[in-house]
C-alpha atoms as a PDB file:
ATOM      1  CA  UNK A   1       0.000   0.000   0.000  1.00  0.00           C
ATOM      2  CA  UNK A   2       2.960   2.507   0.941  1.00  0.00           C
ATOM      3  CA  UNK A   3       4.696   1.975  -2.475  1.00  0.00           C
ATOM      4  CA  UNK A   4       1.364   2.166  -4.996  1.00  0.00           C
ATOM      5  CA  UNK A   5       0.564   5.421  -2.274  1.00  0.00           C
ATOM      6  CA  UNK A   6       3.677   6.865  -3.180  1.00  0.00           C
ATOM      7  CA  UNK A   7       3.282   6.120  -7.113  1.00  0.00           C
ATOM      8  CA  UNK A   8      -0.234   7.671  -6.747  1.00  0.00           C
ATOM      9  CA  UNK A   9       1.564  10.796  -5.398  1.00  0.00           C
ATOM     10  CA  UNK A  10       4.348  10.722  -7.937  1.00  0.00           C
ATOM     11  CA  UNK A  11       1.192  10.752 -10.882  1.00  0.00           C
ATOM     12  CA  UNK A  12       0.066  14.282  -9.220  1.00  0.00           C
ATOM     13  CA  UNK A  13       3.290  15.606  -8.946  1.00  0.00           C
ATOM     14  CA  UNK A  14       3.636  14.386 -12.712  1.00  0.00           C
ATOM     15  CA  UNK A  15       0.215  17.040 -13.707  1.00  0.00           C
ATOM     16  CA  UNK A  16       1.035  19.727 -11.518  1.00  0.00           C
ATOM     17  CA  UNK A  17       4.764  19.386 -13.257  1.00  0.00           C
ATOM     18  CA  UNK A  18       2.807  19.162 -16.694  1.00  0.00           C
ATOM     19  CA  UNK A  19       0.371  22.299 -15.067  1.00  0.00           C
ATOM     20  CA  UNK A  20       3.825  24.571 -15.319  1.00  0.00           C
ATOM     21  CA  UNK A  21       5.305  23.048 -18.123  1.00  0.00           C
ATOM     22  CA  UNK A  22       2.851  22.408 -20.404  1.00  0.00           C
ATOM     23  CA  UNK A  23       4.301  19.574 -22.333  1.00  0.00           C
ATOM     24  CA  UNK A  24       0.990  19.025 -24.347  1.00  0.00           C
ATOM     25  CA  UNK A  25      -2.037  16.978 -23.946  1.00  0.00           C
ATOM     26  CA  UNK A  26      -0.438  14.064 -24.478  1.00  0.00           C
ATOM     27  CA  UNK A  27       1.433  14.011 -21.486  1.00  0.00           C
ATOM     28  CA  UNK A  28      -1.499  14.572 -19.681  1.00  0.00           C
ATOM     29  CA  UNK A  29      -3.273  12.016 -21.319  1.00  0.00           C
ATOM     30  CA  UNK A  30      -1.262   9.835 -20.070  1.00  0.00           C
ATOM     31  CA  UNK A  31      -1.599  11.143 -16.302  1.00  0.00           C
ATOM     32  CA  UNK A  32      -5.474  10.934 -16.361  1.00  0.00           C
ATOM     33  CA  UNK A  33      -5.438   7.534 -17.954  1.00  0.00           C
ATOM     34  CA  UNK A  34      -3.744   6.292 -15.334  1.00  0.00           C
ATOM     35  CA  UNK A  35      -5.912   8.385 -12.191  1.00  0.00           C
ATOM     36  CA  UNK A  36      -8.747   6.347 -14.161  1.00  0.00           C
ATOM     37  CA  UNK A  37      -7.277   2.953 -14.222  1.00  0.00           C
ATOM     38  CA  UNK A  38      -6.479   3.610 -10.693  1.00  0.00           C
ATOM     39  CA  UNK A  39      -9.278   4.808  -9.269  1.00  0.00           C
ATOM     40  CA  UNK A  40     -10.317   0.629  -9.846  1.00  0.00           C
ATOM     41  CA  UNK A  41      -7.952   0.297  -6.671  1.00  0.00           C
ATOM     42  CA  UNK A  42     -10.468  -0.653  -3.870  1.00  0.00           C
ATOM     43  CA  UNK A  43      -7.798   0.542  -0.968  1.00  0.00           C
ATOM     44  CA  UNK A  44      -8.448   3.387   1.436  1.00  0.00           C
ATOM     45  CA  UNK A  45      -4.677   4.179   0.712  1.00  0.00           C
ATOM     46  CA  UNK A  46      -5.189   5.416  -3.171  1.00  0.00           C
ATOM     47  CA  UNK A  47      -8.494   6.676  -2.682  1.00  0.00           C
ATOM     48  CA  UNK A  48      -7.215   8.867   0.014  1.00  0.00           C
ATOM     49  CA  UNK A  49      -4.738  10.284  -2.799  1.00  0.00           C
ATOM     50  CA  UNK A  50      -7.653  11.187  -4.600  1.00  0.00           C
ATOM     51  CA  UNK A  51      -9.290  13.436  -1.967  1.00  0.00           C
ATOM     52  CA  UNK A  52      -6.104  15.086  -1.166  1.00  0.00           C
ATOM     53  CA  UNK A  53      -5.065  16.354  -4.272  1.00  0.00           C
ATOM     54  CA  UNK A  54      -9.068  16.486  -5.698  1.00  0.00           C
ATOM     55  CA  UNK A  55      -8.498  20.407  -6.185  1.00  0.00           C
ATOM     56  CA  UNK A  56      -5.404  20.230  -7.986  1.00  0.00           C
ATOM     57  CA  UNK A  57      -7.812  17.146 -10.068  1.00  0.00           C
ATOM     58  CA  UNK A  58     -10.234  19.412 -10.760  1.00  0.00           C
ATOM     59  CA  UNK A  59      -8.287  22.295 -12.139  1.00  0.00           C
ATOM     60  CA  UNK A  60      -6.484  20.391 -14.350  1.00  0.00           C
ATOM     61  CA  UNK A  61      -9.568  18.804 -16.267  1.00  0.00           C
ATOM     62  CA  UNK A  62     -12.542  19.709 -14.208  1.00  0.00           C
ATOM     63  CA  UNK A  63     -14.502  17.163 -17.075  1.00  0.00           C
ATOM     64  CA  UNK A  64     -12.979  14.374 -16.145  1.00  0.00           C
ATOM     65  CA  UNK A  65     -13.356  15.563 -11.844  1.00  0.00           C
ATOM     66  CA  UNK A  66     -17.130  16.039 -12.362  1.00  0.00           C
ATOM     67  CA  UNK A  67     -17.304  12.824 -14.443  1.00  0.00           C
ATOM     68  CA  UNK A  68     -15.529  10.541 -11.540  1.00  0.00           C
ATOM     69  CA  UNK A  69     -17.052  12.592  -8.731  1.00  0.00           C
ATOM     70  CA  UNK A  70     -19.064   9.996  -7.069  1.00  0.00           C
ATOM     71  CA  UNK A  71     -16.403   7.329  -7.496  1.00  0.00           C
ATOM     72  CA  UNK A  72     -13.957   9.428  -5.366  1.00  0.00           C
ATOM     73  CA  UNK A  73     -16.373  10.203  -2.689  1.00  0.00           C
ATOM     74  CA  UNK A  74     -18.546   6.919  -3.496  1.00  0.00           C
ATOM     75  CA  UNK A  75     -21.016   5.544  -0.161  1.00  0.00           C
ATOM     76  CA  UNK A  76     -18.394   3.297   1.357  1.00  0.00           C
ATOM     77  CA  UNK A  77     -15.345   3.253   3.688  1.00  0.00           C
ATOM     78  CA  UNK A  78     -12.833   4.376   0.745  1.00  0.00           C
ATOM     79  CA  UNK A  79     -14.777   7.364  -0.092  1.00  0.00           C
ATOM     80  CA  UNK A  80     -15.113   8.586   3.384  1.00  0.00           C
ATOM     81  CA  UNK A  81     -11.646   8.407   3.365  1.00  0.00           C
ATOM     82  CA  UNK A  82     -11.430  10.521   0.684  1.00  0.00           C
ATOM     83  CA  UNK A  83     -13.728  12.993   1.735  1.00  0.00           C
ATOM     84  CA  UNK A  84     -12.280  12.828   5.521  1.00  0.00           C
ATOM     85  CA  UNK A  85      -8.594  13.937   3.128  1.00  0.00           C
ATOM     86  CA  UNK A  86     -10.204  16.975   0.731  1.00  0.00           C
ATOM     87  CA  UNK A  87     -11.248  18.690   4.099  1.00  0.00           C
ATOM     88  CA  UNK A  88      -7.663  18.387   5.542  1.00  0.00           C
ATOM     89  CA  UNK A  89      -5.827  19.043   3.238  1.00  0.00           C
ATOM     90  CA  UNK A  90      -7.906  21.404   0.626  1.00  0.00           C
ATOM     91  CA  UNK A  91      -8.348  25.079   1.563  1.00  0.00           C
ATOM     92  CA  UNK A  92     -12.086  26.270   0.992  1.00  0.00           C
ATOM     93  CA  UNK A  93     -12.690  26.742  -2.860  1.00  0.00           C
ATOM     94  CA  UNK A  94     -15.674  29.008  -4.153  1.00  0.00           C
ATOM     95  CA  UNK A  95     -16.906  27.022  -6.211  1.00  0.00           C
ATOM     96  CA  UNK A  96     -16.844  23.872  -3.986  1.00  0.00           C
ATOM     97  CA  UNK A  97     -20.689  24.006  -2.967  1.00  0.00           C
ATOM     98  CA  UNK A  98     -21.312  23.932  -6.117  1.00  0.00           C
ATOM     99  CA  UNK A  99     -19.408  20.876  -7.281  1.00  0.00           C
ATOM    100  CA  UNK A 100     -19.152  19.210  -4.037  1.00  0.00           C
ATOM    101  CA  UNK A 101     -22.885  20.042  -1.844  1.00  0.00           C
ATOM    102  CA  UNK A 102     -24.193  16.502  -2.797  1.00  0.00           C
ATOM    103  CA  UNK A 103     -21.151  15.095  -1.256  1.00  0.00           C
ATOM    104  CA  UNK A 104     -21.147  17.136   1.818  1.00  0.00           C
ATOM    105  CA  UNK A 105     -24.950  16.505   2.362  1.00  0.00           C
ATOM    106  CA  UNK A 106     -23.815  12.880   2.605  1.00  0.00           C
ATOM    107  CA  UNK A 107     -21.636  13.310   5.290  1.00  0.00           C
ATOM    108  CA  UNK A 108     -24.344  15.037   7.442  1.00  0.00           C
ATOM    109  CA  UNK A 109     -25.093  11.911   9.340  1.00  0.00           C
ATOM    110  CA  UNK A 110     -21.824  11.372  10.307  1.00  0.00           C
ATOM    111  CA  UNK A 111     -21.826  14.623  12.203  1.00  0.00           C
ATOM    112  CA  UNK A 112     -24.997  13.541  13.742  1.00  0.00           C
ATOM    113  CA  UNK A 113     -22.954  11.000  15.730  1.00  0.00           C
ATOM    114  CA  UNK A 114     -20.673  11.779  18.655  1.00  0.00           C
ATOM    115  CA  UNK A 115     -17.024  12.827  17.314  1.00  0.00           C
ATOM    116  CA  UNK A 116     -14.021  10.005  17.456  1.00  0.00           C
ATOM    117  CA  UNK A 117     -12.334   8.916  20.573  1.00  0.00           C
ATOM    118  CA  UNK A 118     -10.324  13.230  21.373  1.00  0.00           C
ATOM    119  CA  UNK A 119      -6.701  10.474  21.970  1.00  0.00           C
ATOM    120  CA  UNK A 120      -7.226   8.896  18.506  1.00  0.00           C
ATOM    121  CA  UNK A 121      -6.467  11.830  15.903  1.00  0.00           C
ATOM    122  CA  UNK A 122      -6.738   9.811  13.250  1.00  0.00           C
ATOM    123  CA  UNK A 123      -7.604  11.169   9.794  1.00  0.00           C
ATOM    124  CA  UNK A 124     -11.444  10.196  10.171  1.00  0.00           C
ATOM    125  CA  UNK A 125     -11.641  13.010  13.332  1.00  0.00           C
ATOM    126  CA  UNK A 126      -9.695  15.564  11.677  1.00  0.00           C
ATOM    127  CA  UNK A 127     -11.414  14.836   8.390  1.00  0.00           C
ATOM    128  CA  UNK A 128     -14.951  15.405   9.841  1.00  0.00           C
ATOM    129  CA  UNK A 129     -13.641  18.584  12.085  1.00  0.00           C
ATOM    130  CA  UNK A 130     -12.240  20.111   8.729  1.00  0.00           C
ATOM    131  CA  UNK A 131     -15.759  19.215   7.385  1.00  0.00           C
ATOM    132  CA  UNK A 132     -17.488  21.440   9.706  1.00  0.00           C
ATOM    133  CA  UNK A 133     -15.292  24.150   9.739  1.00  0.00           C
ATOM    134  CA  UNK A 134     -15.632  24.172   5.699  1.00  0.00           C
ATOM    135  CA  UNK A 135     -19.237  24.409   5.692  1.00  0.00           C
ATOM    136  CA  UNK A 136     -18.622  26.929   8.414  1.00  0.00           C
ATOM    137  CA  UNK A 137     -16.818  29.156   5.714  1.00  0.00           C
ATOM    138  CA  UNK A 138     -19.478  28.191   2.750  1.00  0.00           C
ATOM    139  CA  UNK A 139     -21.851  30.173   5.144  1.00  0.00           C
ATOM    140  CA  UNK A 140     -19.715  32.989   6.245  1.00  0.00           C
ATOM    141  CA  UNK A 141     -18.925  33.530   2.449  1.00  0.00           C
ATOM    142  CA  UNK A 142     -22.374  33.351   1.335  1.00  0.00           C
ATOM    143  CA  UNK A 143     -22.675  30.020  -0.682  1.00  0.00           C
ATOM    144  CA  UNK A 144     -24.575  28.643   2.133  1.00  0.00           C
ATOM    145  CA  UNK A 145     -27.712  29.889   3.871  1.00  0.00           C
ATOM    146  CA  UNK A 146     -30.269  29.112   6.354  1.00  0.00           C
ATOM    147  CA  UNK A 147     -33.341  28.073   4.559  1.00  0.00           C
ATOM    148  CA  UNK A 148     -35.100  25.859   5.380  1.00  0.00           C
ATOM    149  CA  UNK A 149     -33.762  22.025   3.757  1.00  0.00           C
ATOM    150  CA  UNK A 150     -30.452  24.406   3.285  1.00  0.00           C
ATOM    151  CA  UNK A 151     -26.892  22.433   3.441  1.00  0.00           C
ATOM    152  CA  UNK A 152     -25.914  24.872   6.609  1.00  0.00           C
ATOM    153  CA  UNK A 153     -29.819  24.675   8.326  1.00  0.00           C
ATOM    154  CA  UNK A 154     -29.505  20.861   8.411  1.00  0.00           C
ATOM    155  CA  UNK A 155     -25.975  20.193   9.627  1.00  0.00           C
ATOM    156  CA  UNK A 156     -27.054  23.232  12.654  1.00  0.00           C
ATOM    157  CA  UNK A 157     -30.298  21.092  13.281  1.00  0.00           C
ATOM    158  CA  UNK A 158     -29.025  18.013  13.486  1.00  0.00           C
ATOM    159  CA  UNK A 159     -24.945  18.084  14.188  1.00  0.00           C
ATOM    160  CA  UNK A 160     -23.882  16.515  17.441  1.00  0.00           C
ATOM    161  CA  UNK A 161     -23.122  19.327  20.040  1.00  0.00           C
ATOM    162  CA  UNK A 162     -19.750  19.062  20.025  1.00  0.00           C
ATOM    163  CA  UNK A 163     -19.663  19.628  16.156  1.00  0.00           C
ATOM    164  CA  UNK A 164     -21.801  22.339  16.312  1.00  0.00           C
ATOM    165  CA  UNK A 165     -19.249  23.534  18.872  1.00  0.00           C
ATOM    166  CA  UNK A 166     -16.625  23.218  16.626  1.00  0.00           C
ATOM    167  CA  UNK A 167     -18.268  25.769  14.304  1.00  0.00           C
ATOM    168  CA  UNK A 168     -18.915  28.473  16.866  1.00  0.00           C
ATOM    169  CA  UNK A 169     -15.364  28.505  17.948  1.00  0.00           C
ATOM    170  CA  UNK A 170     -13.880  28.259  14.204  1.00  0.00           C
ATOM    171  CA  UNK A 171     -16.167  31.150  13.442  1.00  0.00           C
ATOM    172  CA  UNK A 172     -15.296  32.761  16.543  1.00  0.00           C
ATOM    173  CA  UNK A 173     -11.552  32.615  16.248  1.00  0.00           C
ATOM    174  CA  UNK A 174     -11.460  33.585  12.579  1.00  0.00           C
ATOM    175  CA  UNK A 175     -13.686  36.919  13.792  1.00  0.00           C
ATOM    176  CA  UNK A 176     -11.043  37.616  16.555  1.00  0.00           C
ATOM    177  CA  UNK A 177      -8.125  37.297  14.146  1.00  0.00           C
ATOM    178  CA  UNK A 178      -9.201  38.454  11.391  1.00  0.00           C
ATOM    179  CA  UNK A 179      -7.242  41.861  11.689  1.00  0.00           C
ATOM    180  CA  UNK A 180      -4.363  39.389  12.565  1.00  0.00           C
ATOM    181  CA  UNK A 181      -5.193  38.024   9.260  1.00  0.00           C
ATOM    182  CA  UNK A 182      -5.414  41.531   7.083  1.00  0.00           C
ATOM    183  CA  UNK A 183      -9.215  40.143   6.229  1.00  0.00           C
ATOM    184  CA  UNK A 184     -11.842  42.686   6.616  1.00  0.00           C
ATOM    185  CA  UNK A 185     -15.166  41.247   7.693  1.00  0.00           C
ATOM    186  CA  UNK A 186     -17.846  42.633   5.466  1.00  0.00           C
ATOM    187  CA  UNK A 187     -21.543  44.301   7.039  1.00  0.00           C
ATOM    188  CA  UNK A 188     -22.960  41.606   5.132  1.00  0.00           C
ATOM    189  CA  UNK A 189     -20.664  38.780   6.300  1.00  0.00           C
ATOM    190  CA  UNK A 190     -21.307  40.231   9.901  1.00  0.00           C
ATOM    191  CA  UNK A 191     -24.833  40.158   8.995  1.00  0.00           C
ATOM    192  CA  UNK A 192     -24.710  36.944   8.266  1.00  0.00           C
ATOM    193  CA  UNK A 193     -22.984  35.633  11.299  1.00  0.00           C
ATOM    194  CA  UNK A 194     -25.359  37.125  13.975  1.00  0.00           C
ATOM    195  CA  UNK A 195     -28.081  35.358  12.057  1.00  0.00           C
ATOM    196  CA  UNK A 196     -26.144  32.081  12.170  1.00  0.00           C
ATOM    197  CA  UNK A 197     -25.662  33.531  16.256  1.00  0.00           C
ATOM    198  CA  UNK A 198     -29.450  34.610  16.698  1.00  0.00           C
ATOM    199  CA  UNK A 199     -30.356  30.902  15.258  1.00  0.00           C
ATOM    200  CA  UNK A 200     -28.296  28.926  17.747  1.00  0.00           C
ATOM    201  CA  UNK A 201     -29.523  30.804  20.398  1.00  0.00           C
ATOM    202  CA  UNK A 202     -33.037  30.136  19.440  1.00  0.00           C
ATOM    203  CA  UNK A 203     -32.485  25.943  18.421  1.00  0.00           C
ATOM    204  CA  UNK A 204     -30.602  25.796  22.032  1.00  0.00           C
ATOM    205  CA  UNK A 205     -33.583  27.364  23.684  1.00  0.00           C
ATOM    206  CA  UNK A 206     -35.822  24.545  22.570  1.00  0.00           C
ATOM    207  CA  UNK A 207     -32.827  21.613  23.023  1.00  0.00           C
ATOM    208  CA  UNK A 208     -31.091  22.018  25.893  1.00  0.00           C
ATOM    209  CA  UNK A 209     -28.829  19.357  24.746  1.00  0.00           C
ATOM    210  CA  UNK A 210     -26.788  21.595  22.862  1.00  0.00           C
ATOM    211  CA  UNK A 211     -26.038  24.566  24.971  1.00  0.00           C
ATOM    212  CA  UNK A 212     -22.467  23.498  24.543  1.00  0.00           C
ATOM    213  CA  UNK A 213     -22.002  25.366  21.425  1.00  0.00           C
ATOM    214  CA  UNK A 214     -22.726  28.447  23.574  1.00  0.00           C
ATOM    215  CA  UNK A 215     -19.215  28.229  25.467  1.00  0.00           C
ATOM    216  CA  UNK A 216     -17.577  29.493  22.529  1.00  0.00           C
ATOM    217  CA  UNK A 217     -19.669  33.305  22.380  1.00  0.00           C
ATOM    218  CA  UNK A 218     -16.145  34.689  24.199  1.00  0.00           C
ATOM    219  CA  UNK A 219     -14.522  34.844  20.955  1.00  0.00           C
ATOM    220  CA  UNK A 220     -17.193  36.185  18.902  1.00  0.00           C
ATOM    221  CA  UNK A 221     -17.693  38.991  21.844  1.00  0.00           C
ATOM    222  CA  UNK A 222     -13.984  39.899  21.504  1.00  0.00           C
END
């Protein structure tokens, strides 16, 4: 598994060489040929490759990314894997709602359900914590609202407290350093945000259960 990971990570260094160089199609050809034949490979160990490096994919030849979609992020073990390595290791893309919602509103569930053993940072925690703090930037950046059957509404409704959490102090921490950060925070992001705020408040007023995302106001005060 280490070597064919390795070989699968020598194939995206190959485009993103091909990406500078331009070579010609042929060359590249010959890369997606073989990301096809080896997206076959049943192991979590390529498929993670594929998540990884899915924005690099998709800039390349977003065709062919559309076309295999589902197989990367398919409804088993392999594609959570590769979902669980986009999040970690893929910076939030504008367009990614747009190519990537149905596969996010898959992983819903799996917030649903209390978060991995803290000890065991494995990539399935991380994977799932990047998850929420992406759809926690699809919001602040306006791709996501809260409608009702909205991506953002439903993972709010029904994420495990501790997930939800997760999103108030991401949000939180991004407002406090966001002069750090040289970012100015627009009226209408701010907008936004207090009605993200104003909707917590109000869901943890009728379940109790999930007061724990209120710890994490202190940031969003500063």
């Amino acid at each position: 598994n280490t070597i064919r990971g390795e070989a699968m990570h020598a194939i995206i260094h190959a485009m993103v060489w091909a990406n500078r160089n331009e070579p010609g199609d042929e060359f590249k050809d010959k890369v997606f040929d073989e990301l096809t034949r080896s997206l076959k490979d049943p192991t979590q160990t390529i498929r993670t490759v594929y998540g990884m490096h899915f924005s690099p994919i998709y800039y390349t030849r977003k065709e062919w990314a559309e076309k295999h979609k589902d197989e990367i992020f398919s409804d088993d073990a392999a594609g959570q894997v590769a979902v669980d390595a986009y999040t970690s290791y893929n910076s939030v893309a504008p367009d990614a709602i747009e190519i990537l919602g149905d596969v996010y509103e898959r992983q819903l569930p799996r917030l649903a359900t209390e978060p991995p053993d803290e000890k065991k940072r494995g990539i399935a925690r991380e994977g799932l914590r990047h998850l929420v703090q992406h759809l926690s930037l699809h919001y602040w950046y306006g791709a996501l609202d809260l409608s009702d059957g909205s991506l953002m509404k439903t993972f709010v409704d029904t994420a495990h407290p501790k997930y939800l959490a997760e999103s108030m102090n991401f949000i939180g921490f991004r407002l406090y350093k966001a002069e750090e950060r040289e970012r100015e925070v627009t009226d209408e992001e701010r907008e936004r945000l207090m009605a993200l705020w104003q909707y917590v408040v109000e869901l943890i007023k009728k379940d109790g259960s999930k007061k724990e995302a209120l710890e994490d106001f202190g940031t969003w005060f500063a």
